[in-house]
Protein backbone atom coordinates (compact mmCIF):
# COMPACT_ATOMS: atom_id res chain seq x y z
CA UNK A 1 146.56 74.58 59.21
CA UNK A 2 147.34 73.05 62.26
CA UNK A 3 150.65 74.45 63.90
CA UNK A 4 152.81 71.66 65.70
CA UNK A 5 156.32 72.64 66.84
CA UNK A 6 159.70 70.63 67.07
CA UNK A 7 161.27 71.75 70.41
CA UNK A 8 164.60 70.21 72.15
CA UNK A 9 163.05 68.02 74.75
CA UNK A 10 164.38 67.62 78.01
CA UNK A 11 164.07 64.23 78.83
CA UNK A 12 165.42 61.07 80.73
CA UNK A 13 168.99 58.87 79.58
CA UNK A 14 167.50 56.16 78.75
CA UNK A 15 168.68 53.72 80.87
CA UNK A 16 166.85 55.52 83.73
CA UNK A 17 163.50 55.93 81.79
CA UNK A 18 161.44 53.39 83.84
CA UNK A 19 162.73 54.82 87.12
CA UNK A 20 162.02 58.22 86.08
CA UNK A 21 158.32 57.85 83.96
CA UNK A 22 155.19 57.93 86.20
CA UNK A 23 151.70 58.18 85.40
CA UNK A 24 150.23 61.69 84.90
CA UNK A 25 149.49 63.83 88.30
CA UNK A 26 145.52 63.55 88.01
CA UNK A 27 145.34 59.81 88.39
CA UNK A 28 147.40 58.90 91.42
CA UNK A 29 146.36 59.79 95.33
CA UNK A 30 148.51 61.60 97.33
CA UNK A 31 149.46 57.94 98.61
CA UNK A 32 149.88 56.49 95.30
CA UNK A 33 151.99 59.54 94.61
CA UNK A 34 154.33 59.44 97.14
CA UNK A 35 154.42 55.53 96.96
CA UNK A 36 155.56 56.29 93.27
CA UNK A 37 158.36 59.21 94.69
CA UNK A 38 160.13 56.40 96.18
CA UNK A 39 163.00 56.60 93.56
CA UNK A 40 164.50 59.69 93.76
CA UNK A 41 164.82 59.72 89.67
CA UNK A 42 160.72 59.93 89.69
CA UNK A 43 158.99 62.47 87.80
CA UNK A 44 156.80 62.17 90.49
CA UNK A 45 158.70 64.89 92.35
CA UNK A 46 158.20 67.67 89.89
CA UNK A 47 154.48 67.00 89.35
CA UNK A 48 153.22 66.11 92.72
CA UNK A 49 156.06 67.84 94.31
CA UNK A 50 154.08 67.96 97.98
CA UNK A 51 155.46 64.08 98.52
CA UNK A 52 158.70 65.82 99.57
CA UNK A 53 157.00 68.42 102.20
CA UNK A 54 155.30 67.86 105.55
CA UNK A 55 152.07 66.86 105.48
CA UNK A 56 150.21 69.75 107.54
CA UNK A 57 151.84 71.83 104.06
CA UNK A 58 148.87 72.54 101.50
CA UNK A 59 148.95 70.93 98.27
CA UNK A 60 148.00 73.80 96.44
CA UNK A 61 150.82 76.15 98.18
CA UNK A 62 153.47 78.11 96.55
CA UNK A 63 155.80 76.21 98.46
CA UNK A 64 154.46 73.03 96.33
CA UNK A 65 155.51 75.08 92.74
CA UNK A 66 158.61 76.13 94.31
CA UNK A 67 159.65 72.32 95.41
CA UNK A 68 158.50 71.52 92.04
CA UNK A 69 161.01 73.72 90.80
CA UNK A 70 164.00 72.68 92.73
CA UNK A 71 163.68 68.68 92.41
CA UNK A 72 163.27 69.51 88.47
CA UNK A 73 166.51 71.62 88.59
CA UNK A 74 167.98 68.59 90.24
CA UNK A 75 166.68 65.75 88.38
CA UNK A 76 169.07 67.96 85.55
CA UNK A 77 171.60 69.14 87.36
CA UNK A 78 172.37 65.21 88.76
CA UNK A 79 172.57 64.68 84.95
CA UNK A 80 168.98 62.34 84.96
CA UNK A 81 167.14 64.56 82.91
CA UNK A 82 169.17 65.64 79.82
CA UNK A 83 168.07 68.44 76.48
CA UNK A 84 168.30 67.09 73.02
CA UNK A 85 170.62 69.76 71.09
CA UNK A 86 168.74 70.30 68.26
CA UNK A 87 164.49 70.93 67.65
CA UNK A 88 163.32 67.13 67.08
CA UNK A 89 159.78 65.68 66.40
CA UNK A 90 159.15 62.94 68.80
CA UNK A 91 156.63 59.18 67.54
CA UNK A 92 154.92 57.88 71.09
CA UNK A 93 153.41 54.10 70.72
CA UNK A 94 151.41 53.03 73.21
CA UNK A 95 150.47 49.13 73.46
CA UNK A 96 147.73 48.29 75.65
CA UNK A 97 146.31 44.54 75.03
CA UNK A 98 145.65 44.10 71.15
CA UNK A 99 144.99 47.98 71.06
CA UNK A 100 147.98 50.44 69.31
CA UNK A 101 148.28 53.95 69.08
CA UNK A 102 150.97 56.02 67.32
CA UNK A 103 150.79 60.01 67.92
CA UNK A 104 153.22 62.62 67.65
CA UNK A 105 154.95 64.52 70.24
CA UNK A 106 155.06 68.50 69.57
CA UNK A 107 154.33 71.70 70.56
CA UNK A 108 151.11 73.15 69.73
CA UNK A 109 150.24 76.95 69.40
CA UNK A 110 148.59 79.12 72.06
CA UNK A 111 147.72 81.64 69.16
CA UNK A 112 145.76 79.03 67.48
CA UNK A 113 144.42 78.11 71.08
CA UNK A 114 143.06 81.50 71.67
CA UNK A 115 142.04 81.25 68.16
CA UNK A 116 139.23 78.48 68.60
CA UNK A 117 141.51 76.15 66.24
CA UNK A 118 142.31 73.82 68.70
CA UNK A 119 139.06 72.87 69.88
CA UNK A 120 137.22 72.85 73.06
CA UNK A 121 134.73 70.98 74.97
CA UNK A 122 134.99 71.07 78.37
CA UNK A 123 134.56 73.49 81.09
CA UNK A 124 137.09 74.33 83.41
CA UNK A 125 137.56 75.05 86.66
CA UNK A 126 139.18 77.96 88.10
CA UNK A 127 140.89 76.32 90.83
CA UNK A 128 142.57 73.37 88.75
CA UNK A 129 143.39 75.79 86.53
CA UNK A 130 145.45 78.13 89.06
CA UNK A 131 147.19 75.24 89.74
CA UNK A 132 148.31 74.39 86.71
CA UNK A 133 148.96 77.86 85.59
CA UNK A 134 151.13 78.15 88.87
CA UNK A 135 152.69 75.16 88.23
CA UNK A 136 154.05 75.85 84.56
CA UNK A 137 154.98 79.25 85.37
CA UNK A 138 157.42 78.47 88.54
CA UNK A 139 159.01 75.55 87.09
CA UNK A 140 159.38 77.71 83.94
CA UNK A 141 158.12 74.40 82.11
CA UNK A 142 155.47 72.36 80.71
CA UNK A 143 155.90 69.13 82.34
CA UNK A 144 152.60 66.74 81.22
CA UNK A 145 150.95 66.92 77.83
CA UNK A 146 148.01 68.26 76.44
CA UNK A 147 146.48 65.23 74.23
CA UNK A 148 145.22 66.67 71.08
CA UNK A 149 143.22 64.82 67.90
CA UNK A 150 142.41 65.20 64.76
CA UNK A 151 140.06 63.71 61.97
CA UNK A 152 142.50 61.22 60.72
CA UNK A 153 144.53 60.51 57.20
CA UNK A 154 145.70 58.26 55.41
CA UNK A 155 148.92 59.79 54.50
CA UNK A 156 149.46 60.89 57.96
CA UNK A 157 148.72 57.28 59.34
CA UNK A 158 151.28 55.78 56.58
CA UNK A 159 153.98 58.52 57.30
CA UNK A 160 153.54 57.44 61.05
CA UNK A 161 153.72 53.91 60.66
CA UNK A 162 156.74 54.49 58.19
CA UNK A 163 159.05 56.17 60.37
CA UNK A 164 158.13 53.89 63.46
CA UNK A 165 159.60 51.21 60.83
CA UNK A 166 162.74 53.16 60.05
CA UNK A 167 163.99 54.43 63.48
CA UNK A 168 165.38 52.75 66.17
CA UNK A 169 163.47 53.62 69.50
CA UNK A 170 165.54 55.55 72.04
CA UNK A 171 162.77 54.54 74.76
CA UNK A 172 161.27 51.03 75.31
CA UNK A 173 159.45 49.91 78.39
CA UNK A 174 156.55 48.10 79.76
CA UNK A 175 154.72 50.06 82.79
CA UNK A 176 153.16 48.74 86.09
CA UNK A 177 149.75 47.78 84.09
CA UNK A 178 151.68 46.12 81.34
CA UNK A 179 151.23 49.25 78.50
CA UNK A 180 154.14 49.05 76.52
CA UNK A 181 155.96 52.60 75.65
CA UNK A 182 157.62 52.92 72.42
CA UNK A 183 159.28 56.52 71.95
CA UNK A 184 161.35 57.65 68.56
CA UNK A 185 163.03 60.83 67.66
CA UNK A 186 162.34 62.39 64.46
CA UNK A 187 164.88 65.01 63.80
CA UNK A 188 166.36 65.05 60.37
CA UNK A 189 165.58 68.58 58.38
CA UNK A 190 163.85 66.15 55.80
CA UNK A 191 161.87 64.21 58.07
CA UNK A 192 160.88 67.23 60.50
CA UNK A 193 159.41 68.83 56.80
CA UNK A 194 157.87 66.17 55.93
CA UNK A 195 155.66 66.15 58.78
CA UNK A 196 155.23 69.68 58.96
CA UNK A 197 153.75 70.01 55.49
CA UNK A 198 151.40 67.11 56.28
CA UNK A 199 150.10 68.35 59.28
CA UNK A 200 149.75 71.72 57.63
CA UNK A 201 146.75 70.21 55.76
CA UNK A 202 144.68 69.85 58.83
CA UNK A 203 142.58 72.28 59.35
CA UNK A 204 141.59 71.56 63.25
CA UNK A 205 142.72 69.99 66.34
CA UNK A 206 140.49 69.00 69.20
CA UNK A 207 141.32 68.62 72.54
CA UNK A 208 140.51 65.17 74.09
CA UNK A 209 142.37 65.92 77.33
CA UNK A 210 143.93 68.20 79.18
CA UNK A 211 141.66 71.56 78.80
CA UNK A 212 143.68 72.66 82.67
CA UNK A 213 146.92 72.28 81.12
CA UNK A 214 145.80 73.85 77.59
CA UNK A 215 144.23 76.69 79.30
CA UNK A 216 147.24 77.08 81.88
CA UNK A 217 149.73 77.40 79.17
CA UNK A 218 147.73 80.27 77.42
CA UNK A 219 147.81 81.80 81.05
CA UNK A 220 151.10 81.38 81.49
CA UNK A 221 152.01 82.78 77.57
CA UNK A 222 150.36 85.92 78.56
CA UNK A 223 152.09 86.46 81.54
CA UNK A 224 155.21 85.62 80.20
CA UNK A 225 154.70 88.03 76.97
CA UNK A 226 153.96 91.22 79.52
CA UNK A 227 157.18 90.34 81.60
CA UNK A 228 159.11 90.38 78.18
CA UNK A 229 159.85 94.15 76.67
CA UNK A 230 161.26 91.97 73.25
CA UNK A 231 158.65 89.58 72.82
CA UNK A 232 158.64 88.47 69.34
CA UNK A 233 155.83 85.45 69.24
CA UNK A 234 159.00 83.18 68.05
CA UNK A 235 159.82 82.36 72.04
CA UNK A 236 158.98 78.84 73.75
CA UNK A 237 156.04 80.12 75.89
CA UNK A 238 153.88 80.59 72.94
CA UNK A 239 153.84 76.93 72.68
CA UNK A 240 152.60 74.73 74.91
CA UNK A 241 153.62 70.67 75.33
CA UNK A 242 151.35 67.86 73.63
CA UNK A 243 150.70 64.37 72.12
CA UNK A 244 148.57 64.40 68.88
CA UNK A 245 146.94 60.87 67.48
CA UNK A 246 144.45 60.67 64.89
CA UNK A 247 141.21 60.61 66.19
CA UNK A 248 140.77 56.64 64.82
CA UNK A 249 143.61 55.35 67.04
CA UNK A 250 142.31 57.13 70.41
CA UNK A 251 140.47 54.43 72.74
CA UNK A 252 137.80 55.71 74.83
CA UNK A 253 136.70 53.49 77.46
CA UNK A 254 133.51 53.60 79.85
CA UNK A 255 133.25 56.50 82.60
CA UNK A 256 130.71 55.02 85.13
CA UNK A 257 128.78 56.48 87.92
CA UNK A 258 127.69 55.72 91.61
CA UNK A 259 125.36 57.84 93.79
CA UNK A 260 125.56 57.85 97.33
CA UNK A 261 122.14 57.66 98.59
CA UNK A 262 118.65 57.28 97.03
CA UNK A 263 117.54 61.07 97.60
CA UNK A 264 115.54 59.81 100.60
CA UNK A 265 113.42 57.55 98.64
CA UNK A 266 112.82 53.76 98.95
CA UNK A 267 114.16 50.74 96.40
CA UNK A 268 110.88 50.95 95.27
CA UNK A 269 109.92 54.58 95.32
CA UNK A 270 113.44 55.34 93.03
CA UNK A 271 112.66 52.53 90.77
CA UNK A 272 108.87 54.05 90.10
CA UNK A 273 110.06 57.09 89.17
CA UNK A 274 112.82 56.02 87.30
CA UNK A 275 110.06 54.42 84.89
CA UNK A 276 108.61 57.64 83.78
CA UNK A 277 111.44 57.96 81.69
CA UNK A 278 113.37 54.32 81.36
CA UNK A 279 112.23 50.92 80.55
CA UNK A 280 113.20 48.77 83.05
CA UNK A 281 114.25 45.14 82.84
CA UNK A 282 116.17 42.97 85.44
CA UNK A 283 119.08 40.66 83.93
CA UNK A 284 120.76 37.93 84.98
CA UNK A 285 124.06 38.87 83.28
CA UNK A 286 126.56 40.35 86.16
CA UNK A 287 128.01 43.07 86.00
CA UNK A 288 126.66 44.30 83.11
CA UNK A 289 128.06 46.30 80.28
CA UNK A 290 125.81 48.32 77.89
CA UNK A 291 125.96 46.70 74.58
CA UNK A 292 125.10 49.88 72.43
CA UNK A 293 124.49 54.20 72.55
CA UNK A 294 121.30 54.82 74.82
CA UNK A 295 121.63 51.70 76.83
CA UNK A 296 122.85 51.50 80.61
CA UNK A 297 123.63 49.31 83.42
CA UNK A 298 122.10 49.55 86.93
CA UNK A 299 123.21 48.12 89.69
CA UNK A 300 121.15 47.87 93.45
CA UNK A 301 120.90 45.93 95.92
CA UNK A 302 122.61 43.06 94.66
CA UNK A 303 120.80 42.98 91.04
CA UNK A 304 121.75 44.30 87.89
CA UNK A 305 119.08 46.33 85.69
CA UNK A 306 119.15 47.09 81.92
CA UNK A 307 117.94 50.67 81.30
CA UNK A 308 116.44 52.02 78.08
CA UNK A 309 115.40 55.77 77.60
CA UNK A 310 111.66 56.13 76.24
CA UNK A 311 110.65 58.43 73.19
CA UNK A 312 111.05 61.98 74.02
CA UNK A 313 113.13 61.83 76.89
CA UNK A 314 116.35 63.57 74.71
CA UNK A 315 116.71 65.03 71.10
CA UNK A 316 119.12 62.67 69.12
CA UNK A 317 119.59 65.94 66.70
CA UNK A 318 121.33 67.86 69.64
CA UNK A 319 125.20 66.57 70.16
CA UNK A 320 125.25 67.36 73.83
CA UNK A 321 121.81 66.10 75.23
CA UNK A 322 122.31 63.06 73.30
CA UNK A 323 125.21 61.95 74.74
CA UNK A 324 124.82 59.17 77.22
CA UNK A 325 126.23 60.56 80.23
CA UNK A 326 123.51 63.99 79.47
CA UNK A 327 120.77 61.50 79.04
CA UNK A 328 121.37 59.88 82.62
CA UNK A 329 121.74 63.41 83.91
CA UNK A 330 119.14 64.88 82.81
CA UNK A 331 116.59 62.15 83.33
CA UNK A 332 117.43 60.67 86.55
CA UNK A 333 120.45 61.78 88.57
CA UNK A 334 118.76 65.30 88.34
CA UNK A 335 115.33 64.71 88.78
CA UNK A 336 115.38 61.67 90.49
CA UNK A 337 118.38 61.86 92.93
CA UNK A 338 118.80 65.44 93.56
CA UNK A 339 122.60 65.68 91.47
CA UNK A 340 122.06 69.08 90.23
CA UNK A 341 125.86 69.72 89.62
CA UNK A 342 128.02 66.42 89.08
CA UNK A 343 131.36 68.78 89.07
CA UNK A 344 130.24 69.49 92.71
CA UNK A 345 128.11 67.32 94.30
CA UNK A 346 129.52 64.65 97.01
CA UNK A 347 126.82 62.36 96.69
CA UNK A 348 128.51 61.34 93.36
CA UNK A 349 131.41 59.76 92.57
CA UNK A 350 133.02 58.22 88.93
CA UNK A 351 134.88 55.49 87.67
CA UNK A 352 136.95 55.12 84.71
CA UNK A 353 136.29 51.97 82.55
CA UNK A 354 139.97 50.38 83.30
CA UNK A 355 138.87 49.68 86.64
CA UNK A 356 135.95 47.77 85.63
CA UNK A 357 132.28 46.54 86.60
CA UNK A 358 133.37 45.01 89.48
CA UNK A 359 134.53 48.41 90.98
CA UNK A 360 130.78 49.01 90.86
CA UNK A 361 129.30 46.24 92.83
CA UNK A 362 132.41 46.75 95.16
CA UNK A 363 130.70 49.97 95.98
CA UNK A 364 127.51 49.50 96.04
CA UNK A 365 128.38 46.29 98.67
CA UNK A 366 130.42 48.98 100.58
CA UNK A 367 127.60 51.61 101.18
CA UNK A 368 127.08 53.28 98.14
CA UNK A 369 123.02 53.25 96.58
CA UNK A 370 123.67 52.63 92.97
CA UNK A 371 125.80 52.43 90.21
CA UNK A 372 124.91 53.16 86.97
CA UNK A 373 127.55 51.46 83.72
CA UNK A 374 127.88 53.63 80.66
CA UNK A 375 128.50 52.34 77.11
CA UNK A 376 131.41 54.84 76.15
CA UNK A 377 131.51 57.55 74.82
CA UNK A 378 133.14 58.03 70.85
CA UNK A 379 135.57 60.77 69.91
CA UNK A 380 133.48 60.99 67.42
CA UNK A 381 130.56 62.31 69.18
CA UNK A 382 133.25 64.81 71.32
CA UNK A 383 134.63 65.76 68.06
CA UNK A 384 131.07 66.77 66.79
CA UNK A 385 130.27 68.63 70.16
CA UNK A 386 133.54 70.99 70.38
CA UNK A 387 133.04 71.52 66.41
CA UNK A 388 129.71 73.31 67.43
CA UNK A 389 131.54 74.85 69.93
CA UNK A 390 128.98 73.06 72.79
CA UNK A 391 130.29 72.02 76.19
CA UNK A 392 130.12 67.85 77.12
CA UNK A 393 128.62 67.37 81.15
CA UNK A 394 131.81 66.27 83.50
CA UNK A 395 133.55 63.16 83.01
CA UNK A 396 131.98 62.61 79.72
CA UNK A 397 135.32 60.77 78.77
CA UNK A 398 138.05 58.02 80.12
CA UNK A 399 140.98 57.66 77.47
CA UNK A 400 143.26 54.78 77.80
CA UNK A 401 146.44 54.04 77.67
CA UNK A 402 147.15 57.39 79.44
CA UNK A 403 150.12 59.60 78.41
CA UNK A 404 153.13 58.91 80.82
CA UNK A 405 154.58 61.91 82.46
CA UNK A 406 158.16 62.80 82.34
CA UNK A 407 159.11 61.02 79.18
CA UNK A 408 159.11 64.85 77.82
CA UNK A 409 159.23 68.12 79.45
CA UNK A 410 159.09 71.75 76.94
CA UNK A 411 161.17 74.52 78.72
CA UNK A 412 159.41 78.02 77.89
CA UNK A 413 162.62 79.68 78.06
C-alpha cells in the first residue's frame, strides 16, 4: 500500500500566489534567484535564502538555513503565507502546450522510504544532501516537493479528473514560461477516504525527482525522533512533502550533453575512434533530434551527425546499460573523451530538453567541442531500473513542467 498523508498546508492567500510562487531552488542561478527575490512575498527567500546576505557569505552556511528560517517566519507572520485548519488533500494541474498533468499533493512516508517502497534510482551526493537536510531541519519545514509516480489506474485517473470537475480551484495562474497552475483542495472526510482507499491499492511509488529532498527528510525524521523522548511515529516529521502523478501523465523531455574539449585529439582522430563503436552518417537536418531509443545527435564544427550504436556495444537485456545516456557513456565519453565521472568532471556540462537544440550549437559556436542530443528517456525505463533496485548514470532525466515552489510548504511540527 502506498501511504500518502493529508496535512494542513501552509500556503499563500491567493491573491498573492503569483508574487509568492517561484520555480524550484535547483533550476535558477544565484542571479536568476535573486532577480526572482525582488518581491518581498517570493518564496524565493526561504529556498535560496543567500539573496538576502552579502555576497562574500557562503551559500552553504548556517547563516543561509537560519535566514531561511526568519524570512519564512515572516512571510507568516506578515499574514502572506497562511495554514489551512483542517488535514486536506491537495489536485496540482499543470498545463504546458497541449500536454496536462493532474497529481496529488500529500505527504508520503519516511517508514516506507527506509522501507525500499518508495523507490530509488539515483545516487546521491553527500554534499546536496547536507544541504537539504540542513535546510528542512532549521526551517522546521519541508518547503519543495519530492515528485513521486506510480504505475497508473484507471480508477485513480477518473477519480482525479472527477474532482478537478467538481471543485472550484483556490489557485489559478500562468507562470513566466506560460505553464498554467491549477491547484484544488480536497478536504471533505468523504473525499479525503476516497482517495486514501484508492491509493491504498498501489503497491509502489517511485521517485522521479527529488532523491536530496527524499533522503533529507529521512535525515531530518531521525534526528527529530532522537530529540523527542514521546515520539509516537503519528508526528509530522515522519512525513515528508510531495506531488504524486501517474506515471502516464509525467513528460520527460531530452537531457543533452556537451564536452569541452576533444581529449587532445583531432576532428578527425575523435571521429575514427568514435566508429569502432557508432555508425556514422552526416545530415543535413539542423539541429537534430533523435527520432527513436539508440539513436543520437552530434554536433561539431558546424555539422550535425546521426549516431547509431553497432551490435555488441550494450546488452538491451540490462535496464541500466541500455539506457541511452549509459550507452553514450560507456562507449564514447569514457573511452573516447576521457569523462570517467559525469557527476564530477568539468569538461562536461548538460542541458535539459526545454532549452532546446539550439542551446547546443550555441555552445559549440561559443568554445565548447561537441554536443551530443539524446532521444529521452521514458519513465518507463526509470521505473524498470529502480524496480531492480539498479542506479541510472547522472542526469539520466529532465521532467517538465517542473513543480513550483511555495504553492505548499509541510511544517514537521
Amino acid at each position: 500500500m502506498a501511504l500518502l498523508k493529508p496535512f494542513k498546508a501552509l500556503r499563500p492567500r491567493k491573491e498573492l500566489v503569483k508574487k509568492v510562487q517561484c520555480p524550484p531552488y535547483d533550476v535558477v542561478s544565484f542571479e536568476e534567484a535573486r532577480d526572482y527575490g525582488k518581491h518581498h512575498e517570493s518564496f524565493m527567500h526561504v529556498i535560496r535564502a543567500e539573496i538576502d546576505l552579502p555576497e562574500d557569505k557562503p551559500h552553504y552556511g548556517e547563516a543561509v538555513y537560519k535566514k531561511a528560517k526568519e524570512n519564512l517566519e515572516k512571510l507568516i507572520r506578515d499574514n502572506i503565507l497562511v495554514q489551512d485548519e483542517r488535514p486536506s488533500y491537495y489536485l496540482y494541474k499543470q498545463k504546458m502546450h497541449d500536454h496536462e498533468q493532474i497529481g496529488l499533493v500529500a505527504c508520503a512516508s519516511v517508514d516506507e522510504y527506509q522501507q525500499n517502497k518508495i523507490k530509488k534510482h539515483e545516487l546521491t551526493r553527500k554534499e546536496k544532501e547536507d544541504d537539504r537536510a540542513k535546510h528542512v531541519y532549521t526551517v522546521g519545514a519541508n518547503t519543495g516537493p519530492v515528485l513521486l509516480t506510480f504505475k497508473s489506474q484507471e480508477s485513480i485517473e477518473a477519480l482525479f479528473k472527477k474532482l478537478v470537475n467538481e471543485l472550484e480551484p483556490v489557485y489559478n495562474f500562468v507562470d513566466e514560461n506560460s505553464v498554467q497552475h491549477t491547484v484544488y483542495v480536497v478536504n471533505t472526510a468523504k473525499r479525503i477516504k476516497e482517495i486514501r482507499d484508492i491509493f491504498d491499492k498501489i503497491p509502489e511509488l517511485y521517485i522521479a525527482d527529488g532523491h536530496h529532498r527524499a533522503a533529507a527528510g529521512s535525515r531530518v525524521r531521525e534526528k527529530m525522533k532522537e530529540e523527542n523522548c514521546n515520539h509516537s511515529g503519528d508526528e509530522e516529521y515522519n512525513y515528508f512533502l510531495s506531488v504524486i502523478f501517474p506515471h502516464n501523465h509525467l513528460n520527460v523531455l531530452d537531457y543533452n550533453r556537451v564536452v569541452k574539449d576533444l581529449n587532445g585529439l583531432s576532428k578527425n582522430e575523435f571521429l575514427k575512434r568514435i566508429e569502432n563503436s557508432f555508425t556514422i552518417e552526416e545530415i543535413n537536418e539542423t539541429p537534430y533530434a533523435p527520432k527513436d531509443r539508440h539513436e543520437f545527435g552530434m554536433y561539431i564544427d558546424k555539422n550535425w551527425y546521426v549516431l547509431k550504436p553497432k551490435n555488441g556495444t550494450f546488452d538491451e537485456n540490462d535496464p541500466v546499460k541500455s539506457l541511452d545516456v549509459a550507452i553514450l557513456q560507456n562507449n564514447l565519453l569514457e573511452p573516447v573523451l576521457g569523462i570517467k565521472n559525469p557527476r564530477s568532471d568539468s569538461r562536461i556540462d548538460f542541458i535539459g530538453g526545454i532549452r532546446g537544440l539550439k542551446e547546443l550549437e550555441n555552445r559549440v559556436e561559443n568554445g565548447w567541442a561537441v554536443a551530443f542530443s539524446m532521444y529521452p528517456t521514458s519513465i518507463e525505463e526509470l521505473m524498470k531500473v529502480a524496480s531492480e533496485g539498479m542506479v541510472m548514470p547522472p542526469k539520466s532525466t529532465w521532467f517538465e513542467p517542473k513543480l513550483r515552489s511555495g504553492l505548499f510548504v509541510h511544517l514537521l511540527k
